[in-house]
N, C-alpha and C. Protein backbone atom coordinates (compact mmCIF):
# COMPACT_ATOMS: atom_id res chain seq x y z
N UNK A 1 3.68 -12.00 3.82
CA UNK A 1 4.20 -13.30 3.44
C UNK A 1 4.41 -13.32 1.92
N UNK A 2 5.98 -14.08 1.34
CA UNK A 2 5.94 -13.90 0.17
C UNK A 2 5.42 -14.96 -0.72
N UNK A 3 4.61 -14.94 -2.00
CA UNK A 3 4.08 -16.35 -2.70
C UNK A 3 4.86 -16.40 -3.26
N UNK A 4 5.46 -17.79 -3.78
CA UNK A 4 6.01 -17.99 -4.64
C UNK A 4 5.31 -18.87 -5.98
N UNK A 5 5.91 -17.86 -7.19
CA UNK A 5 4.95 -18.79 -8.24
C UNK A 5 6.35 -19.19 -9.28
N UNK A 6 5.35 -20.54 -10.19
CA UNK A 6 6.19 -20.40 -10.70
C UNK A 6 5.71 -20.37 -12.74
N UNK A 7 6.90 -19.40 -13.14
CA UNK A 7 6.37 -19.17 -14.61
C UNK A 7 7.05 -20.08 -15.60
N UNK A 8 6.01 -20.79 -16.30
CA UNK A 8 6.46 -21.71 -17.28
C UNK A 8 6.80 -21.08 -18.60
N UNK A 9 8.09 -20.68 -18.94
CA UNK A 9 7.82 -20.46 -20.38
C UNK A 9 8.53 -21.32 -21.66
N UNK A 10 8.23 -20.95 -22.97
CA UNK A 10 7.62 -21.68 -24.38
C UNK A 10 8.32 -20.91 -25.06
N UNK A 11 9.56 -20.95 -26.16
CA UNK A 11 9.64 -20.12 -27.08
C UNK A 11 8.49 -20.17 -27.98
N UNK A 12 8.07 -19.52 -28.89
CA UNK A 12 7.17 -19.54 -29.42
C UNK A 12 7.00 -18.49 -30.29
N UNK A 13 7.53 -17.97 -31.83
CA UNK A 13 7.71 -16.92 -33.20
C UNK A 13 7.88 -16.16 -32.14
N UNK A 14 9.18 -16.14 -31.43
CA UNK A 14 9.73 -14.98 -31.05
C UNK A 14 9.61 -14.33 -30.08
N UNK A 15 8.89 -15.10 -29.06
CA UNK A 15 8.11 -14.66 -28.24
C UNK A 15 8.49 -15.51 -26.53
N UNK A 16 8.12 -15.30 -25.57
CA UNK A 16 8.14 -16.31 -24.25
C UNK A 16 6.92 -16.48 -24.32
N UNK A 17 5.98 -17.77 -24.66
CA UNK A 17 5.18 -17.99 -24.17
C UNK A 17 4.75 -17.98 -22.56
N UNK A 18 4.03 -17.45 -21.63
CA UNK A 18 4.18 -17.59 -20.28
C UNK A 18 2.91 -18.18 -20.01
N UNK A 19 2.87 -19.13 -18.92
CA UNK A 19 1.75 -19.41 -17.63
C UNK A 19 2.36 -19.85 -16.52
N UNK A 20 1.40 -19.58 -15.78
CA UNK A 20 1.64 -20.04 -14.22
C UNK A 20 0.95 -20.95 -13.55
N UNK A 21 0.75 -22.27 -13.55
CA UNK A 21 -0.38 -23.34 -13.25
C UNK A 21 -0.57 -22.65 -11.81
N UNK A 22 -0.02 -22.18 -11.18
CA UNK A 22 -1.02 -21.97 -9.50
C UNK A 22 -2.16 -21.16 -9.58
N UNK A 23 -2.37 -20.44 -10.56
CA UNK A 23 -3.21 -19.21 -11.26
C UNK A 23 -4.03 -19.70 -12.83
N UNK A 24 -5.00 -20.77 -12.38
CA UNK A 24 -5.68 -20.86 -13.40
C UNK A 24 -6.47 -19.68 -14.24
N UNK A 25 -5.29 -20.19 -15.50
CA UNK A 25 -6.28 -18.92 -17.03
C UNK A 25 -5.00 -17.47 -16.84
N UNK A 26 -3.97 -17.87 -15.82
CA UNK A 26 -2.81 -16.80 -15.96
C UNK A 26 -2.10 -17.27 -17.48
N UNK A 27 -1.98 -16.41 -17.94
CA UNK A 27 -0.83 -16.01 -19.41
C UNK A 27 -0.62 -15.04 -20.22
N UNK A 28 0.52 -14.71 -20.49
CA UNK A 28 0.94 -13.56 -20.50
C UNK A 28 2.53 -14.11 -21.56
N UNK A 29 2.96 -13.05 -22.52
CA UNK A 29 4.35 -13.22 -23.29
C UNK A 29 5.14 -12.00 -22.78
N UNK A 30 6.53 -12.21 -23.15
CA UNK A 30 7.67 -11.55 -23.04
C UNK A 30 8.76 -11.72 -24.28
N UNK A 31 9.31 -10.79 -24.88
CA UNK A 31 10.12 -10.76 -25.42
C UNK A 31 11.72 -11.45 -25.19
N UNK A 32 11.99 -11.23 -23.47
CA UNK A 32 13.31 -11.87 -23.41
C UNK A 32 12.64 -12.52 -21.79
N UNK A 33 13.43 -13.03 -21.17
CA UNK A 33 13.15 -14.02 -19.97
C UNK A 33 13.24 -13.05 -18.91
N UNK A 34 13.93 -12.04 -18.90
CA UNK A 34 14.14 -11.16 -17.48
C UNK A 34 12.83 -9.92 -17.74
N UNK A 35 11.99 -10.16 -18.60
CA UNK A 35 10.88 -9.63 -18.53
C UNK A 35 9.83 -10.24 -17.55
N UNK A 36 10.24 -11.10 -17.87
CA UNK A 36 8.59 -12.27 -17.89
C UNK A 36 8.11 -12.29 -15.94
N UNK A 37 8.99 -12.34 -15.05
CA UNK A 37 8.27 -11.59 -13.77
C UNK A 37 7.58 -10.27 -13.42
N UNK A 38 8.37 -9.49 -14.43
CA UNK A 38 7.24 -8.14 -14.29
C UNK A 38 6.20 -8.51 -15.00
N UNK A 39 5.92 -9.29 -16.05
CA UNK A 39 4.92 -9.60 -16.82
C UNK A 39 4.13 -10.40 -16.05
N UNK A 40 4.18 -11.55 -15.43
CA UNK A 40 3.47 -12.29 -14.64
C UNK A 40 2.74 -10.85 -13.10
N UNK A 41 3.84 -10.44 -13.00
CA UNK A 41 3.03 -9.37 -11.75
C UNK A 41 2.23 -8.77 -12.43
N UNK A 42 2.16 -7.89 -13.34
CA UNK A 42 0.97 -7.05 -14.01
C UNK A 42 -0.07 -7.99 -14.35
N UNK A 43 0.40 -9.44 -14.93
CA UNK A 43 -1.09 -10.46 -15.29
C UNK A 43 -1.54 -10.41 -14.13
N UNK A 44 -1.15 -10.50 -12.64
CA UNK A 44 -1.88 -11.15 -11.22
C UNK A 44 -2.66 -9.98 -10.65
N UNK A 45 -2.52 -8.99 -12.11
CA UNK A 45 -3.32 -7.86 -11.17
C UNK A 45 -4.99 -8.24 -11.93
N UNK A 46 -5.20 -9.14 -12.69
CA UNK A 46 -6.34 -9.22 -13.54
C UNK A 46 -6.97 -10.58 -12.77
N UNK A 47 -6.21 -11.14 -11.43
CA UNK A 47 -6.97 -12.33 -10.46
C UNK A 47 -7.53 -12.03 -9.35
N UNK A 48 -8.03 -10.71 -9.00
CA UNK A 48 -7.80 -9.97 -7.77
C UNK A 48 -8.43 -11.34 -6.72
N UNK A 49 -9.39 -12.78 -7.45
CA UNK A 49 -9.96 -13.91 -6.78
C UNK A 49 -9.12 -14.76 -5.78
N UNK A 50 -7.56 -14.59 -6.43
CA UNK A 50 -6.62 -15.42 -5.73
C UNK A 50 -5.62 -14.77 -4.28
N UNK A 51 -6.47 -14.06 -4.32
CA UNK A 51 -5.60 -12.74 -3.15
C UNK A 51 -4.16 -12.98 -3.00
N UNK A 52 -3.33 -12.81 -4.29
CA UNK A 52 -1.82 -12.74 -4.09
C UNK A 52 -2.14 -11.08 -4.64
N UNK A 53 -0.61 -10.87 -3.31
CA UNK A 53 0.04 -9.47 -3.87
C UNK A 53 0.98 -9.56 -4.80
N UNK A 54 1.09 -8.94 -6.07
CA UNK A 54 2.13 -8.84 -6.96
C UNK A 54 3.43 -8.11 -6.95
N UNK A 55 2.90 -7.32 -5.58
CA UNK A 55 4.11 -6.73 -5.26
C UNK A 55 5.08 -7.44 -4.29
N UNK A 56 4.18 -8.52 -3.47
CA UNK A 56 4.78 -9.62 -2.89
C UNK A 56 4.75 -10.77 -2.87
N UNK A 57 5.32 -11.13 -4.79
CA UNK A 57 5.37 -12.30 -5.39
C UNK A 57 7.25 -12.67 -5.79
N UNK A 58 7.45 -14.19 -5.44
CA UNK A 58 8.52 -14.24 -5.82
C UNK A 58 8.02 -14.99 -7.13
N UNK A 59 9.25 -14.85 -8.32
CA UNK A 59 8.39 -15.83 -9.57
C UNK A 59 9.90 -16.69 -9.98
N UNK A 60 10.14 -17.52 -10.09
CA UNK A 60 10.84 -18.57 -10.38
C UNK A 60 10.27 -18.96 -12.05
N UNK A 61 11.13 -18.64 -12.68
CA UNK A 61 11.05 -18.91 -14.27
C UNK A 61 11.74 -20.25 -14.97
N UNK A 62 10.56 -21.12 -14.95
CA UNK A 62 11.07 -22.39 -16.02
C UNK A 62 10.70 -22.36 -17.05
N UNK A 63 11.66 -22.77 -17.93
CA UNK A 63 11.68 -23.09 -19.59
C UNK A 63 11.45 -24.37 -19.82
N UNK A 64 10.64 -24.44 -21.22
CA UNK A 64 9.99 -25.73 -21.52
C UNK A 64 10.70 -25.95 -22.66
N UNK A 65 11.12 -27.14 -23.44
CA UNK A 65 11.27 -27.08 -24.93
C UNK A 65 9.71 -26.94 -25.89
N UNK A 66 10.29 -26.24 -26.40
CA UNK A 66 9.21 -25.91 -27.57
C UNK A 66 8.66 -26.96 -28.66
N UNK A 67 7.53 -26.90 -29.12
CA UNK A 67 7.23 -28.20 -29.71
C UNK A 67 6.56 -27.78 -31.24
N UNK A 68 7.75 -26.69 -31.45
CA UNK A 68 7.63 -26.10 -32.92
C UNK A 68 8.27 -27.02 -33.74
């Protein structure tokens, strides 16, 4: 079964800020936006508590405005 999460990101000095509220204490950055799902899969390998597979994660990427 596939999870779907979803990644909030933040510009932030250059950076994607990332989290994922379904995964409390998930966060993780990316340089450009078509990173930031492989980045969220490698963070979900550090929850092994929430028993998602990262290999069978869909991740849906929202952008926030920044509050620089």
């Amino acid at each position: 079964m596939t999870t779907q999460l979803t990644a909030t990101a933040t510009r932030s000095e250059g950076w994607w800020a990332v989290s994922v509220p379904e995964v409390d204490g998930l966060f993780t950055q990316a340089r450009s936006l078509d990173e930031i799902p492989a980045m969220v899969r490698d963070a979900l390998t550090l929850f092994p508590e929430y028993g998602i597979d990262p290999a069978d994660t869909e991740i849906s990427v929202e952008m926030v405005a920044s509050t620089e």
